[in-house]
Protein backbone atom coordinates (compact mmCIF):
# COMPACT_ATOMS: atom_id res chain seq x y z
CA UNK A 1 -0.57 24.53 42.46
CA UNK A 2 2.25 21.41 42.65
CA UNK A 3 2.82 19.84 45.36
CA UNK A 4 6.15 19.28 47.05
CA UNK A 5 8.14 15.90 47.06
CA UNK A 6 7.38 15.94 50.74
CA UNK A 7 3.89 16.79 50.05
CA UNK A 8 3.14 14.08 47.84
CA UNK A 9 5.32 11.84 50.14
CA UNK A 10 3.53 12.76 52.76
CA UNK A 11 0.12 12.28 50.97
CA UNK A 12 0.48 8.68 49.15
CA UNK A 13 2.01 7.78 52.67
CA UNK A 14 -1.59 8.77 54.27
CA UNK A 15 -3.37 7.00 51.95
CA UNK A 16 -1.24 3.97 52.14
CA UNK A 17 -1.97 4.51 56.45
CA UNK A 18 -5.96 4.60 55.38
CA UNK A 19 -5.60 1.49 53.40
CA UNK A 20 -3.72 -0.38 56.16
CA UNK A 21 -6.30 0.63 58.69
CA UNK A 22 -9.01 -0.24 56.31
CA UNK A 23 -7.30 -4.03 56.24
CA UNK A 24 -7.20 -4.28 60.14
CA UNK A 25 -10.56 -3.47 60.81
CA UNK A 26 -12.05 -5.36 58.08
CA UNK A 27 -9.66 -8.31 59.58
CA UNK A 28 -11.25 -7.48 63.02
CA UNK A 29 -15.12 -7.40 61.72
CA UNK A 30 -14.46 -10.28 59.58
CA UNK A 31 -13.09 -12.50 62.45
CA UNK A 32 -15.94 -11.42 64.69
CA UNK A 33 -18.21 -12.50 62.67
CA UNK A 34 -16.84 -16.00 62.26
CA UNK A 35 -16.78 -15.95 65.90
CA UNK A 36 -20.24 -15.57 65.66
CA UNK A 37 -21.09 -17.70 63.05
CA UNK A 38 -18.79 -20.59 64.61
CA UNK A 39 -20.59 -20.53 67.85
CA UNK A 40 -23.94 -20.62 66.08
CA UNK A 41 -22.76 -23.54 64.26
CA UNK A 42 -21.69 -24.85 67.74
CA UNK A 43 -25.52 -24.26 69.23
CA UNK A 44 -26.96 -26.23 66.44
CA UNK A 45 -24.49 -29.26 67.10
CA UNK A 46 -25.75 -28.84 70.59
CA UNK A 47 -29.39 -28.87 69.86
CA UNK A 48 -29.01 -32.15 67.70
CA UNK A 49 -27.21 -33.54 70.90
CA UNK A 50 -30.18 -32.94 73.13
CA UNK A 51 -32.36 -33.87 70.85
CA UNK A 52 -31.02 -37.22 70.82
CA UNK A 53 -30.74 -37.25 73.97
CA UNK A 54 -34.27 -36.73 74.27
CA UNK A 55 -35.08 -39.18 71.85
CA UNK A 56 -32.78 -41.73 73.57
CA UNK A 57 -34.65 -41.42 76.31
CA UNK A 58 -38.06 -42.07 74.92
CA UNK A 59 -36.43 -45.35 73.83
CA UNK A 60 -35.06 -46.82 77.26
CA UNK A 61 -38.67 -45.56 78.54
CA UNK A 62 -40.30 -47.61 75.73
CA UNK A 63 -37.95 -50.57 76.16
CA UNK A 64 -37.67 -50.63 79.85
CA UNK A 65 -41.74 -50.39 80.20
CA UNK A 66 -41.86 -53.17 77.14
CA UNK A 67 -39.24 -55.64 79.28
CA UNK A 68 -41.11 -55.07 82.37
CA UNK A 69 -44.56 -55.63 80.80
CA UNK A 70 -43.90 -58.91 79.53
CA UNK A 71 -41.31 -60.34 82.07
CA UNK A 72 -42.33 -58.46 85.21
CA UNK A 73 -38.68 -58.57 86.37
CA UNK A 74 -38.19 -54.81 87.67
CA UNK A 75 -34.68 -54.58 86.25
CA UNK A 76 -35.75 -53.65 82.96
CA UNK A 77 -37.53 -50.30 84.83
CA UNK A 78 -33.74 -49.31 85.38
CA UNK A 79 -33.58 -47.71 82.39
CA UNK A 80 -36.98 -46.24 82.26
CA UNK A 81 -36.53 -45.01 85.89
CA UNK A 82 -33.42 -42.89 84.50
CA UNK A 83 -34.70 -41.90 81.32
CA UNK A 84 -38.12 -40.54 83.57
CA UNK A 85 -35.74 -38.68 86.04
CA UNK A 86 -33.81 -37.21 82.46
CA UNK A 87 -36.12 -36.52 80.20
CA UNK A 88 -38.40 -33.79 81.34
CA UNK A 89 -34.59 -32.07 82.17
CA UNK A 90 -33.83 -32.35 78.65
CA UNK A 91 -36.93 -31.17 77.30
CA UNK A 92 -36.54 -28.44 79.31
CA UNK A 93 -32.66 -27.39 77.69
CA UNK A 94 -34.35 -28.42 74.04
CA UNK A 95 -36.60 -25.74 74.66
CA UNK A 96 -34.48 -23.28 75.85
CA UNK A 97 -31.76 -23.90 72.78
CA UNK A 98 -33.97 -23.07 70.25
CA UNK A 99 -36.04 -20.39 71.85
CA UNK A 100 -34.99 -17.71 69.64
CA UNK A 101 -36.45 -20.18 66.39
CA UNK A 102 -40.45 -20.26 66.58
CA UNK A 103 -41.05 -22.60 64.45
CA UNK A 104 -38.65 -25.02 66.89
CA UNK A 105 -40.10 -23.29 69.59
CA UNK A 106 -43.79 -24.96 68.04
CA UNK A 107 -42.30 -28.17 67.39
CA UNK A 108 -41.12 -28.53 71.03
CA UNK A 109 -44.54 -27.74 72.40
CA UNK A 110 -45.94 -30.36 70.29
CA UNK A 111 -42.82 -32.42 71.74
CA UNK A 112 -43.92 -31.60 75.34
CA UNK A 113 -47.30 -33.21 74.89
CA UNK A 114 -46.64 -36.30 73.15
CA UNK A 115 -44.01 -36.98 75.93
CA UNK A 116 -46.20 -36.60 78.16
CA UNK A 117 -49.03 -39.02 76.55
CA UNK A 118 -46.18 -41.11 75.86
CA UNK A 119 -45.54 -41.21 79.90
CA UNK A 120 -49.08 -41.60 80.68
CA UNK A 121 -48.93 -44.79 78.75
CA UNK A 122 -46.18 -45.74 79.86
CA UNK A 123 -47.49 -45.80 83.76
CA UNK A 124 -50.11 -47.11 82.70
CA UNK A 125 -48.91 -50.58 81.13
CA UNK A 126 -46.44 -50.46 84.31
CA UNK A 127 -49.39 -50.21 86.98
CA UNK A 128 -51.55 -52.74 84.98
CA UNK A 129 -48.33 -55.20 85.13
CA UNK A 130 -47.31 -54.52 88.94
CA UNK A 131 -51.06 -55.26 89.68
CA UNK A 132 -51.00 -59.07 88.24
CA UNK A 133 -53.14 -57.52 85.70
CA UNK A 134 -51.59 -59.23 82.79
CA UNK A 135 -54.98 -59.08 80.29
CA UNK A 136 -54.79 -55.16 80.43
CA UNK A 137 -51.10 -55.19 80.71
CA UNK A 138 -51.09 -57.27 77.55
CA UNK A 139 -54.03 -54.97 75.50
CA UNK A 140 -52.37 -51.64 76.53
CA UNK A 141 -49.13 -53.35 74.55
CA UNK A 142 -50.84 -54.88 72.00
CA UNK A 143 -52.82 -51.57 70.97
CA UNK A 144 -50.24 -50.06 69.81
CA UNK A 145 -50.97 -46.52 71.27
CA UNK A 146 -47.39 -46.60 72.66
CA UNK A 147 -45.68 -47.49 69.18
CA UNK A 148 -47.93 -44.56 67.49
CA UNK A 149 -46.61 -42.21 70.30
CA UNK A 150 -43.27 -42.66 69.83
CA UNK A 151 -43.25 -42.72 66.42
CA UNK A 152 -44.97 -39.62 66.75
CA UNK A 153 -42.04 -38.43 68.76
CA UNK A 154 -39.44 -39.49 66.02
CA UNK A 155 -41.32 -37.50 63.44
CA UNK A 156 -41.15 -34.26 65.70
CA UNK A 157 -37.60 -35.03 66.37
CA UNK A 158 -36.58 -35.34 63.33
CA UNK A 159 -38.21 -32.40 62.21
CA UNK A 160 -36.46 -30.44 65.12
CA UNK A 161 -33.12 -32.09 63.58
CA UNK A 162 -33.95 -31.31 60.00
CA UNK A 163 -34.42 -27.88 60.85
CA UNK A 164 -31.24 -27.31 62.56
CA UNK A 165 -29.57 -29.34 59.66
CA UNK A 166 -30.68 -26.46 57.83
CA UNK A 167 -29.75 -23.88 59.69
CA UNK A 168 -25.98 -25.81 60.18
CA UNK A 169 -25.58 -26.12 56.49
CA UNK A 170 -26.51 -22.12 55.72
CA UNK A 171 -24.44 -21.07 58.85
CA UNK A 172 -21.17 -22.92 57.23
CA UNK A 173 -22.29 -21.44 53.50
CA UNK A 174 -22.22 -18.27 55.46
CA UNK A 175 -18.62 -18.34 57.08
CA UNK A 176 -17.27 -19.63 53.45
CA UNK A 177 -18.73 -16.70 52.01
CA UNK A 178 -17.22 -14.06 54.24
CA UNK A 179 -13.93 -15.56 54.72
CA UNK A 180 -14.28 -15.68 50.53
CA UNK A 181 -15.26 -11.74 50.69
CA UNK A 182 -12.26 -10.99 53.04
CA UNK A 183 -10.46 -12.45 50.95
CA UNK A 184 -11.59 -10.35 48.07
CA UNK A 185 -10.89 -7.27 49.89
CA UNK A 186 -7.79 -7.90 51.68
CA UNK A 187 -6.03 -8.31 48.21
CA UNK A 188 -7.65 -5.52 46.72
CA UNK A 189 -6.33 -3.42 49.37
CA UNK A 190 -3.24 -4.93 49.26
CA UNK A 191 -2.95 -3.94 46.39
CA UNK A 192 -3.60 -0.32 46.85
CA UNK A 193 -1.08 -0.20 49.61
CA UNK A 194 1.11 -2.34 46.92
CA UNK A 195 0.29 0.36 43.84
CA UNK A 196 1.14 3.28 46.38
CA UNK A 197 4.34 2.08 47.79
CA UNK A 198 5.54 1.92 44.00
CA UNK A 199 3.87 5.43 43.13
CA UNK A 200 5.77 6.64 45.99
CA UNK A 201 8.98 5.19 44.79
CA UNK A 202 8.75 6.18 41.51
CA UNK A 203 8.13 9.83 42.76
CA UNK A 204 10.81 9.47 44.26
CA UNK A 205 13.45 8.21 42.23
CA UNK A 206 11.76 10.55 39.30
CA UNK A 207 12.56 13.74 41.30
CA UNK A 208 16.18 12.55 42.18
CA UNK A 209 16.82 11.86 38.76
CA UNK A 210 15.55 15.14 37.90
CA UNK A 211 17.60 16.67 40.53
CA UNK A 212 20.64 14.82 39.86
CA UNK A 213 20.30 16.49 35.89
CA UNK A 214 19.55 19.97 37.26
CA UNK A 215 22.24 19.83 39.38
CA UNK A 216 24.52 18.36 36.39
CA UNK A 217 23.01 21.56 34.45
CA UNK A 218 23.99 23.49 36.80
CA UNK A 219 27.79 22.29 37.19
CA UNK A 220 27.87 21.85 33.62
CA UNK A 221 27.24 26.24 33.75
CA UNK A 222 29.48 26.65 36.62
CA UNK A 223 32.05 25.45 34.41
CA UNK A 224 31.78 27.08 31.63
CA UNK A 225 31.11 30.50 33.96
CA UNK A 226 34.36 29.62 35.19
CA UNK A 227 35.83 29.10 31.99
CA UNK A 228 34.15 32.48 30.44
CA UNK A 229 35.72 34.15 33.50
CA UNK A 230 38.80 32.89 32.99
CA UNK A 231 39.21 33.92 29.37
CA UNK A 232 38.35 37.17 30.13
CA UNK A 233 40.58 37.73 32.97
CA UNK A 234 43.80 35.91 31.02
CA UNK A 235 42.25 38.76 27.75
CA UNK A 236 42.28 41.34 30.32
CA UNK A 237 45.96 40.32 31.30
CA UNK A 238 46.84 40.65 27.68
CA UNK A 239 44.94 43.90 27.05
CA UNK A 240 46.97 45.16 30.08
CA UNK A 241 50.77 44.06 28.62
CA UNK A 242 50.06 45.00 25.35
CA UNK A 243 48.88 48.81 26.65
CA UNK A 244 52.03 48.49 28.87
CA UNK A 245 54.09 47.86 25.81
CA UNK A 246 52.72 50.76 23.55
CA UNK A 247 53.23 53.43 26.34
CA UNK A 248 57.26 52.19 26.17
């Protein structure tokens, strides 16, 4: 059965519709998902922040703690008075950043108690100085527990950090290789909308030129009906003369 011109119109239309459709929600999915991605890309850059943060304050504790120990002048506990009040607070946020990740989720727990041996040690060497009590003051520092510790603390840290390092760098491979695959398959359907605009046309211009030649066929035998006619009716005018003239 052939279809009409409005038919086939009507159908290459539809699938050019489909097509366009097909582009928008692909568009839609595919910018959703770079949403996604972008703002996991932004919760890594925000674990690596409190995770320095973290580590930053290990270091005023150990410095603070170190100045105090072997000057006794209490300003240098400034720092490890704030970095105390911070760091248990940033811990805490570490923790709850990279919850969904066990192996973080390990590495903070192993985080948690050298902090908290680091601390220990910390008060310690700080109660042994405040109490003129220089010789045990002096061993606790000199036994280098507290450099092991934080050290120790470094290593997990920078564990935590490789790890999200990781986890940064596939995130980003990932939104290159979706914005790459949109890519793919908004020109390929581009194209299809492309290829059916120009079957359309051609459909179209085919069947006017087709009926622009049947309708020149069909003047073309008008005419010469018109001309057939007329030779008979000028022969019948002569047929009728010439019987006129026999009966005189």
């Amino acid at each position: 059965m052939k279809f009409s011109l409005e038919k086939k119109i009507i159908f290459f239309f539809l699938l050019a519709a489909i097509a366009l459709v097909s582009v928008l929600v692909i568009f839609y999915y595919n910018t959703q998902k770079i949403k996604s991605t972008s703002d996991l890309v932004e919760h890594t850059q925000e674990v690596l922040r409190k995770s320095d943060d973290v580590l930053m304050d290990v270091l005023n504790i150990e410095t603070g703690s170190r100045g105090y120990s072997l000057t006794g002048n209490e300003l240098y506990l400034d720092p490890y008075n704030n970095a105390i009040i911070t760091t248990n607070s940033n811990i805490e946020k570490l923790a709850l950043l990279t919850k969904d990740n066990p192996n973080q989720q390990s590495r903070m727990d192993s985080l948690k108690k050298v902090v908290e041996e680091r601390l220990a040690f910390t008060k310690n060497s700080i109660a042994a100085r405040k109490q003129n009590r220089l010789n045990d003051s002096e061993k606790i520092m000199s036994d280098g527990n507290g450099k092991i510790l934080t050290d120790k603390i470094r290593s997990i840290i920078a564990d935590i950090n490789s790890e999200e390092f990781r986890l940064l760098e596939q995130r980003k491979k990932t939104v290159e290789k979706d914005t790459q695959n949109f890519a793919l398959i908004f020109l390929a359907l581009f194209t299809i909308i492309l290829i059916i605009l120009i079957t359309v046309y051609v459909i179209i211009t085919s069947n006017l030129r087709v009926r622009k030649k049947a309708e020149d066929e069909l003047h073309q035998l008008n005419k010469e009906l018109v001309f057939k006619n007329e030779e008979k009716e000028k022969r019948a005018a002569e047929l009728i003369i010439t019987n006129k003239e026999l009966e005189k």
